[in-house]
Protein backbone atom coordinates (compact mmCIF):
# COMPACT_ATOMS: atom_id res chain seq x y z
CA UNK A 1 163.11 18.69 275.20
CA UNK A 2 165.15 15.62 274.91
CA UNK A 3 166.15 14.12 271.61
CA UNK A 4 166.92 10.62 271.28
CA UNK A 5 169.03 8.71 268.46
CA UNK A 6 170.12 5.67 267.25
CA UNK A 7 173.74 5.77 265.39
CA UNK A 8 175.51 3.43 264.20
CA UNK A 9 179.03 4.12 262.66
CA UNK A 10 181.50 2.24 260.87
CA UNK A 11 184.41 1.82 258.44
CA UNK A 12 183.42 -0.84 255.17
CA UNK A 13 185.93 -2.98 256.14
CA UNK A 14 186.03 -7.04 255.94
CA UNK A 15 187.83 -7.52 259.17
CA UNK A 16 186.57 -6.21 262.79
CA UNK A 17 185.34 -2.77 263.16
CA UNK A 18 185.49 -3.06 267.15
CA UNK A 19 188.43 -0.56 267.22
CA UNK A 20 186.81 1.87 264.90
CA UNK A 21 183.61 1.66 266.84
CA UNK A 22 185.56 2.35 270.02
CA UNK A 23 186.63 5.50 268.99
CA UNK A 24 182.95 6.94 267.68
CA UNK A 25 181.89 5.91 270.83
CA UNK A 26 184.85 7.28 272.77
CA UNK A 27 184.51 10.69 270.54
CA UNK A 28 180.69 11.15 272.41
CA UNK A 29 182.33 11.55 275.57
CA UNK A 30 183.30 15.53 274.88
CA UNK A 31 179.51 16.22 274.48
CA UNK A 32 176.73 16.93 276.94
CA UNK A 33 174.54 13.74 275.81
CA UNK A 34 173.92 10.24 277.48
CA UNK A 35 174.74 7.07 275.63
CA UNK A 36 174.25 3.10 275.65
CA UNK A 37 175.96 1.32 273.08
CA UNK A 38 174.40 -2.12 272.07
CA UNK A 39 175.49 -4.79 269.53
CA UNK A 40 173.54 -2.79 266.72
CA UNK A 41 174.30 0.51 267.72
CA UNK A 42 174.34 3.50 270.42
CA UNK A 43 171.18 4.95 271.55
CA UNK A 44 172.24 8.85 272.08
CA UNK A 45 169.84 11.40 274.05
CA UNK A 46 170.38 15.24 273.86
CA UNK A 47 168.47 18.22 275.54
CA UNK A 48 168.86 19.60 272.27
CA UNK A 49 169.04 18.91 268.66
CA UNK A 50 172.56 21.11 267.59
CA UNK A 51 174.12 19.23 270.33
CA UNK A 52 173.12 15.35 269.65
CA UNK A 53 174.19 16.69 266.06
CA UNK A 54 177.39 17.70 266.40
CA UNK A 55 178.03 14.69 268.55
CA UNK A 56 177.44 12.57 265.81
CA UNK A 57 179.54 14.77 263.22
CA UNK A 58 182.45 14.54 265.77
CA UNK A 59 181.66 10.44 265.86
CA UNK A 60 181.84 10.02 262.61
CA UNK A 61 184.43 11.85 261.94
CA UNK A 62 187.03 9.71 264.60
CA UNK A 63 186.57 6.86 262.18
CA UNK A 64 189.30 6.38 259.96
CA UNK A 65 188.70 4.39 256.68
CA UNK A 66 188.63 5.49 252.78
CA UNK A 67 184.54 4.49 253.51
CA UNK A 68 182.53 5.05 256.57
CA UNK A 69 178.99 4.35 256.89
CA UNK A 70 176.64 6.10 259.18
CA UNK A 71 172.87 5.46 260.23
CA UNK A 72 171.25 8.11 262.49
CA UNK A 73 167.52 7.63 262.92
CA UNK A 74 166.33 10.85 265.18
CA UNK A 75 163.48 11.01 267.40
CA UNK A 76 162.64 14.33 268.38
CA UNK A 77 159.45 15.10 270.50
CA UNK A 78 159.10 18.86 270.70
CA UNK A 79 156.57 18.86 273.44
CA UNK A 80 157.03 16.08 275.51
CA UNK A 81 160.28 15.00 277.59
CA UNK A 82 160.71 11.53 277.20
CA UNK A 83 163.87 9.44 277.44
CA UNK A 84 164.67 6.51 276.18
CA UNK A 85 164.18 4.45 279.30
CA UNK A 86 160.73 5.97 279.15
CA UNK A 87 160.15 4.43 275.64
CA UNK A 88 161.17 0.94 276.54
CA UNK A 89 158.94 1.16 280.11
CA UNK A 90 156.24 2.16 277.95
CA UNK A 91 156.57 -1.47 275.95
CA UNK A 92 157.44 -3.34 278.68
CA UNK A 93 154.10 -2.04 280.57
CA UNK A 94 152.12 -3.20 277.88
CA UNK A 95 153.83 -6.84 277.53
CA UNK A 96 153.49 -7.16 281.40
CA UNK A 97 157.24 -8.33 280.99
CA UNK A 98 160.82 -6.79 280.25
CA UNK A 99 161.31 -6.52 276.89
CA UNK A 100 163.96 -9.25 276.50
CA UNK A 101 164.56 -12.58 276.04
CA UNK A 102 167.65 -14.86 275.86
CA UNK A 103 167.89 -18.01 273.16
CA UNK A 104 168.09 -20.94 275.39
C-alpha cells in the first residue's frame, strides 16, 4: 500500500537554505518514490514504508550544516491505496472547488 509523507529538511542557518534544500530534494531521486516539493515542504509517496524511510535518511543526510532540522509526518494506510492526489480530490469534492486560492 502506498505511504505518503510530508518532509521538510533543513540546515539552522540565518541566510537561505535554497541550496541545502536542493540537495535533500535532489538526494530522493535514487529512490523508487514520487515527490512534489512545495514552499513548506515535499510531499513523498512510497509503495512501502523501508523505502520512503530510507529516502528520507539519505535526504537528510545530503544536508550539510553543524544543525539540521527534519519534520516527517507519515501517513500510512495499511488497507487502502490512496495517493496523495486522492487526498486533495477528496477535499476539493467536498468544497465543490480546487483547493486553492491566490491573495489578490
Amino acid at each position: 500500500m502506498t505511504v505518503i509523507a510530508m518532509l521538510s529538511v533543513a540546515p539552522v542557518i540565518e541566510e537561505s537554505m535554497s541550496s541545502e534544500v536542493a540537495k535533500a530534494v535532489a538526494a530522493l531521486d535514487d529512490f523508487d518514490v514520487s515527490y512534489e516539493t512545495n514552499p513548506m515542504g515535499t510531499v513523498i509517496e512510497a509503495d512501502d514504508i523501508d523505502e520512503l524511510l530510507a529516502a528520507v535518511g539519505a535526504a537528510h543526510k545530503a544536508v550539510d550544516g553543524d544543525r539540521v532540522s527534519t519534520f516527517l509526518k507519515i501517513d500510512h494506510k495499511r488497507t487502502v491505496d490512496q495517493r496523495a492526489a486522492d487526498k486533495v480530490a477528496a477535499v476539493e469534492d467536498h468544497l465543490g472547488r480546487e483547493a486553492k486560492k491566490d491573495r489578490e
